[in-house]
Protein backbone atom coordinates (compact mmCIF):
# COMPACT_ATOMS: atom_id res chain seq x y z
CA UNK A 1 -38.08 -24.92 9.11
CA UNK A 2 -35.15 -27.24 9.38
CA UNK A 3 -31.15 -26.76 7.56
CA UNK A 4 -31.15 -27.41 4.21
CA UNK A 5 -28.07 -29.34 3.77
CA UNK A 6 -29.46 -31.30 0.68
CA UNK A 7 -28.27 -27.94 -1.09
CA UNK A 8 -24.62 -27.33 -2.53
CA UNK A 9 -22.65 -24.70 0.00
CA UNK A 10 -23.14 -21.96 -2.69
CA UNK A 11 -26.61 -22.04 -3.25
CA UNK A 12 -27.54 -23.11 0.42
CA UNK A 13 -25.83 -19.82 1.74
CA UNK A 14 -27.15 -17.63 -0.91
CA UNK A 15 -30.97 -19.33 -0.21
CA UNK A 16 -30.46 -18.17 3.49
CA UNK A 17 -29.26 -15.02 3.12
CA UNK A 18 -32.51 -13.96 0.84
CA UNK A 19 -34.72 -15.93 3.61
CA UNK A 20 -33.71 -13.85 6.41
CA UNK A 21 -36.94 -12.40 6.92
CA UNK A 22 -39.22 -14.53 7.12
CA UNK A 23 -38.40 -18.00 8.88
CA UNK A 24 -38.10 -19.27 12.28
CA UNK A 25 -34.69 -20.65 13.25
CA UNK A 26 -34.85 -25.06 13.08
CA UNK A 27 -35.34 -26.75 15.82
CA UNK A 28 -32.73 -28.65 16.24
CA UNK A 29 -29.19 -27.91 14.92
CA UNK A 30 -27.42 -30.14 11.87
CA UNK A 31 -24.21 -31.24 13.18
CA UNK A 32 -23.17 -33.10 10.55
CA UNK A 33 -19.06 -32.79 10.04
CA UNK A 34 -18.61 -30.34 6.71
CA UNK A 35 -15.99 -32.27 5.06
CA UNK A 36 -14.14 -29.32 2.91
CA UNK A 37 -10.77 -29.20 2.96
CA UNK A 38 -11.02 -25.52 3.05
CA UNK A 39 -12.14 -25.11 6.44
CA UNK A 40 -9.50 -23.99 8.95
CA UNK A 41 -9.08 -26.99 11.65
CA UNK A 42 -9.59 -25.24 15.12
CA UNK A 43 -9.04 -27.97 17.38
CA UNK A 44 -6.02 -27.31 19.62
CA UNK A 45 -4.57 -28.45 22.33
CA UNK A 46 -5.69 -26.87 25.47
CA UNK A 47 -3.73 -24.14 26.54
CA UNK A 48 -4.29 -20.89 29.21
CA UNK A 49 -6.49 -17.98 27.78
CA UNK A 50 -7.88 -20.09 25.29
CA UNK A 51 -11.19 -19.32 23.87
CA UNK A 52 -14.01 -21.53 24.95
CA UNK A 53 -17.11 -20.02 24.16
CA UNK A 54 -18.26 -17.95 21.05
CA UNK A 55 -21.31 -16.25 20.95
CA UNK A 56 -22.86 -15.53 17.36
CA UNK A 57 -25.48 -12.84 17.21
CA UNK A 58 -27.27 -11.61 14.65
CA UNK A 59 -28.25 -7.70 14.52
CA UNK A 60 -31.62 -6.72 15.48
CA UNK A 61 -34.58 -6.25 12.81
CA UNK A 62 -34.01 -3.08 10.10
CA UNK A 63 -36.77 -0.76 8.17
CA UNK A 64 -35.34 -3.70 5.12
CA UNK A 65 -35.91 -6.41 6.81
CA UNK A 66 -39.27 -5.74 7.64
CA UNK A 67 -40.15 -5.44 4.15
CA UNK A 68 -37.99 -8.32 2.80
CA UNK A 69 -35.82 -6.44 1.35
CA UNK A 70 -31.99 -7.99 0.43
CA UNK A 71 -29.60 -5.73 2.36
CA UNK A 72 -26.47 -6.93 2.01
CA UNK A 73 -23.85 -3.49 2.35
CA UNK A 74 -26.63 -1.10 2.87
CA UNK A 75 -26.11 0.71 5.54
CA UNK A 76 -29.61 1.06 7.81
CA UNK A 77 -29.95 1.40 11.45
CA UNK A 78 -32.46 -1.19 13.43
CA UNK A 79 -36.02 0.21 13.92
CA UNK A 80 -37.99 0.00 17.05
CA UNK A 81 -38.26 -3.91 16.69
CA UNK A 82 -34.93 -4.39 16.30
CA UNK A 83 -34.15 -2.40 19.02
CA UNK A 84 -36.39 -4.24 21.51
CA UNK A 85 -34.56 -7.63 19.83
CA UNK A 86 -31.14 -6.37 20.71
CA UNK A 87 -31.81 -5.67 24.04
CA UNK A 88 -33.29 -9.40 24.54
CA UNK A 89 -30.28 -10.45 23.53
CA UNK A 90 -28.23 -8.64 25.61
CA UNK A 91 -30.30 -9.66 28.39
CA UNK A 92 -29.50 -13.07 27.46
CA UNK A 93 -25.79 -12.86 27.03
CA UNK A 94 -25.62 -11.03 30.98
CA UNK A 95 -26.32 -14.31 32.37
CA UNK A 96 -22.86 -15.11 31.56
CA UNK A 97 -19.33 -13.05 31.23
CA UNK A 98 -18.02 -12.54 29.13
CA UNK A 99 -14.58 -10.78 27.65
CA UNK A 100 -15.07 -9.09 24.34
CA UNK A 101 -16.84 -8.21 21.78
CA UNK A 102 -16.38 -7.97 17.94
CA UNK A 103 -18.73 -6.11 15.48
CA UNK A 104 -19.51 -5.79 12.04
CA UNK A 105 -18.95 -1.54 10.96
CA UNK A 106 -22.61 -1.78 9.33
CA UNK A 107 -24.62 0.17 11.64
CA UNK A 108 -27.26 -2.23 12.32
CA UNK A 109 -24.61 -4.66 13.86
CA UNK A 110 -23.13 -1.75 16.43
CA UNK A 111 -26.27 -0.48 17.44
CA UNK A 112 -26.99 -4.25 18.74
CA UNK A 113 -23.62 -4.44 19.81
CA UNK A 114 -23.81 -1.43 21.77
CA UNK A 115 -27.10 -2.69 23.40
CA UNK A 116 -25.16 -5.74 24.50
CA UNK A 117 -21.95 -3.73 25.63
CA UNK A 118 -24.44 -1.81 28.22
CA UNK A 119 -25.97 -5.06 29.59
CA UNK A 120 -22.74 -7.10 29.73
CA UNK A 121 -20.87 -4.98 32.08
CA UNK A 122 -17.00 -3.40 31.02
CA UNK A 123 -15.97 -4.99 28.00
CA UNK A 124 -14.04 -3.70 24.93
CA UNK A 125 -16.03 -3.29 21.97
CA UNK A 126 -13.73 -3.65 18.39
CA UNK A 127 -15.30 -3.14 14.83
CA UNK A 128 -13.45 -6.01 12.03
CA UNK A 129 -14.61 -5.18 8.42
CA UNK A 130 -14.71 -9.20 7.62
CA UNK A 131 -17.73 -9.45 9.68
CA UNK A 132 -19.67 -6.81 7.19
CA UNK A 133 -22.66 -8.64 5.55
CA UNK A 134 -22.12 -10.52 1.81
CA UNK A 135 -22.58 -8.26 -0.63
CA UNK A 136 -25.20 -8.57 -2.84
CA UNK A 137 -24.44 -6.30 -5.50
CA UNK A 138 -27.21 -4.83 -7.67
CA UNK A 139 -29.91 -6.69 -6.44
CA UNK A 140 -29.56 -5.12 -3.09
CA UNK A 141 -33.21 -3.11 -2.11
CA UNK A 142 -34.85 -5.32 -4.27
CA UNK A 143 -37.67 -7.74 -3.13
CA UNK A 144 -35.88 -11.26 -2.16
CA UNK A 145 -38.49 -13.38 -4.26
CA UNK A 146 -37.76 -11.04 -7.56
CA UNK A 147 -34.36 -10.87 -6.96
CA UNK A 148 -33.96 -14.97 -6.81
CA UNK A 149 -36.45 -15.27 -10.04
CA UNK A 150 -33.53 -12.70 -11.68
CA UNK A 151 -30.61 -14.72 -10.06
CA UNK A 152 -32.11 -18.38 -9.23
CA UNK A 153 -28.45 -19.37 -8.68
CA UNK A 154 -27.75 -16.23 -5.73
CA UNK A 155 -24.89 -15.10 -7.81
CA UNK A 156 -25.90 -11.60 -8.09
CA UNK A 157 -24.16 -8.91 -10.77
CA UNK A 158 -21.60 -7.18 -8.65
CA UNK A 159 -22.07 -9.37 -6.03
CA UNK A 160 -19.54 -11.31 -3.89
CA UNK A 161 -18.69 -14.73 -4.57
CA UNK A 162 -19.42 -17.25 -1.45
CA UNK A 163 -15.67 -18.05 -1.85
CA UNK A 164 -14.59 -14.65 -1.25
CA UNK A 165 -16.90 -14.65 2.01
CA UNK A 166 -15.46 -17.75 3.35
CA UNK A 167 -11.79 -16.31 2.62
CA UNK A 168 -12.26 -13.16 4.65
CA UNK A 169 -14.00 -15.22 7.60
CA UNK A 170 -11.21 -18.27 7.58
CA UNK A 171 -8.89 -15.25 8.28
CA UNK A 172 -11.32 -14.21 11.10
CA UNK A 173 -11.00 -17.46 12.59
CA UNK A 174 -7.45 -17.50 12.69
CA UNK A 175 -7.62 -14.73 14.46
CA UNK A 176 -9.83 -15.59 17.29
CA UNK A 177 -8.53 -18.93 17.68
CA UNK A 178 -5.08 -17.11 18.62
CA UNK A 179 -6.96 -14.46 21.09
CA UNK A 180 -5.71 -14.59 24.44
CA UNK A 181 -9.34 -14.98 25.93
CA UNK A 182 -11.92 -17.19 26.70
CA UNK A 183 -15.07 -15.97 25.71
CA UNK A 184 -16.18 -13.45 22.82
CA UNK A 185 -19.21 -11.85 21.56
CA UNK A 186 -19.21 -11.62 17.69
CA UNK A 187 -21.90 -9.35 16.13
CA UNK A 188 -22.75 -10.02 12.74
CA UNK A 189 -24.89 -11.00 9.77
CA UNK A 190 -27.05 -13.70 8.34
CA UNK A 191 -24.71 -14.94 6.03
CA UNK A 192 -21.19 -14.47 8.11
CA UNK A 193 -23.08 -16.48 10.68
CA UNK A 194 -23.31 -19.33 8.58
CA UNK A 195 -20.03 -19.38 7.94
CA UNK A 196 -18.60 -18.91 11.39
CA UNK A 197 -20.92 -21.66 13.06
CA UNK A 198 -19.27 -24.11 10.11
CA UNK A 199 -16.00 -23.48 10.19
CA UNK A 200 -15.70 -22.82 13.82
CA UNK A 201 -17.93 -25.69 15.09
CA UNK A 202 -18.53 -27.49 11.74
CA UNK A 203 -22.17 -27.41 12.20
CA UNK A 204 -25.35 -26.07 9.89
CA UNK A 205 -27.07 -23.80 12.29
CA UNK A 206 -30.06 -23.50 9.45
CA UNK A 207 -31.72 -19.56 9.23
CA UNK A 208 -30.63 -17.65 12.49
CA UNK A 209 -33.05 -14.92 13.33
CA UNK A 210 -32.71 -11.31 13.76
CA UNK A 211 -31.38 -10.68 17.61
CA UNK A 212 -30.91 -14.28 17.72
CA UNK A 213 -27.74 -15.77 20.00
CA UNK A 214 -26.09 -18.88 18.51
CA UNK A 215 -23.78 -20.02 21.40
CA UNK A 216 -20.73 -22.04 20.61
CA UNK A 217 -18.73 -23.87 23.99
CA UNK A 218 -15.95 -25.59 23.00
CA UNK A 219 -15.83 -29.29 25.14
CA UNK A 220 -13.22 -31.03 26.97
CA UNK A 221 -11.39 -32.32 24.50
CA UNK A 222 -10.50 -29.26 22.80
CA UNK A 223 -10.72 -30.44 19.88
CA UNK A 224 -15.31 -30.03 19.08
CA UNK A 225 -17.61 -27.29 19.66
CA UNK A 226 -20.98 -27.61 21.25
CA UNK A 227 -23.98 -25.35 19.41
CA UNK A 228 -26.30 -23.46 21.49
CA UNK A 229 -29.58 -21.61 20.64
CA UNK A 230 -29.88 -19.14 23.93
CA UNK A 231 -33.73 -19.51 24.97
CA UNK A 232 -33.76 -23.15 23.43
């Protein structure tokens, strides 16, 4: 299944997170510029310790996912698939070093995390509640399909607003683009994903899988960020 950019931002994002069960990632990335002037511009000038590669995972499979369930803030560790899907992944990330690693609190996202942190080698592990998943308020634990025939537009009662989640993860990218390091690990959701790839790299990485790694290497020039899908 390909990106849907056709959509608006808010529905797109909204449409992906409720998907996240079922679909293989696209094959081939959308890296057409996203032209809103709220997106942080993280093209510097090169400089020593700055970061060049960003890896975006997404935590292995839950009991939830499984039965397409939204998730959102519910807290659920990964079962046995997601297990063995977090320790691909970190098989994939040794292949490279790598110098830290950032984690959404849900527990799903440190248990992958974790999995990683043994495979990578000695590298500091740090939990940052703006990585937690959207919220998606009362239609959480409800079946995806019912929940969209409820909420056709994604904007779930009690839910948060796609604005707030791309205000909490601009700030997020502020902050890495000022780490003094080269390479981090970011452990995450569906949805945060989404929003890191575009802002970061200004590219539609389409549905990311659970235990997938979304690789972003930041060229020459400084300036643009290559995508990656590890095992593409």
């Amino acid at each position: 299944m390909g990106p849907k950019a056709a959509l608006p931002l808010l529905a797109l994002l909204s449409v992906i997170g409720a998907e996240a069960m079922t679909h293989s990632p696209p094959a081939e990335l959308n890296a057409e510029k996203i032209t809103s002037s709220e997106l942080p511009d993280t093209g510097q000038p090169a400089r020593a310790g700055m970061l060049k590669r960003v890896a975006l995972v997404r935590h292995g499979e839950t009991a939830w996912n499984q039965l397409g369930l939204l998730q959102g803030r519910v807290d659920l560790p990964l079962n046995e698939t997601g297990r063995a899907q977090a320790a691909r992944a970190a098989v994939s990330l040794s292949a490279s070093s790598w110098d830290e690693i950032v984690c959404s609190p849900l527990e799903r996202a440190q248990q992958t995390a974790q999995s990683i942190q043994a495979s990578v080698g000695h590298v500091s592990m740090s939990l940052d509640a703006r990585l937690t998943e959207k919220s998606f308020g009362v239609a959480e634990g409800m079946g995806r399909h019912a929940a969209f025939e409820q909420w056709p537009d994604g904007c779930f009662d009690g839910g948060e607003s796609e604005e707030a989640v791309s205000g909490r993860v601009q700030s997020l990218v502020a902050d890495l683009m000022q780490m003094n390091t080269t390479s981090v690990i970011v452990v995450c959701h569906v949805v945060i994903i989404r929003h890191l790839a575009m802002q970061i790299a200004r590219v539609d990485p389409g549905f990311v899988e659970n235990g997938s790694v979304l690789t972003l290497v930041r060229k020459d020039d400084a300036q643009t960020w290559k995508p990656h899908f590890e095992g593409r």
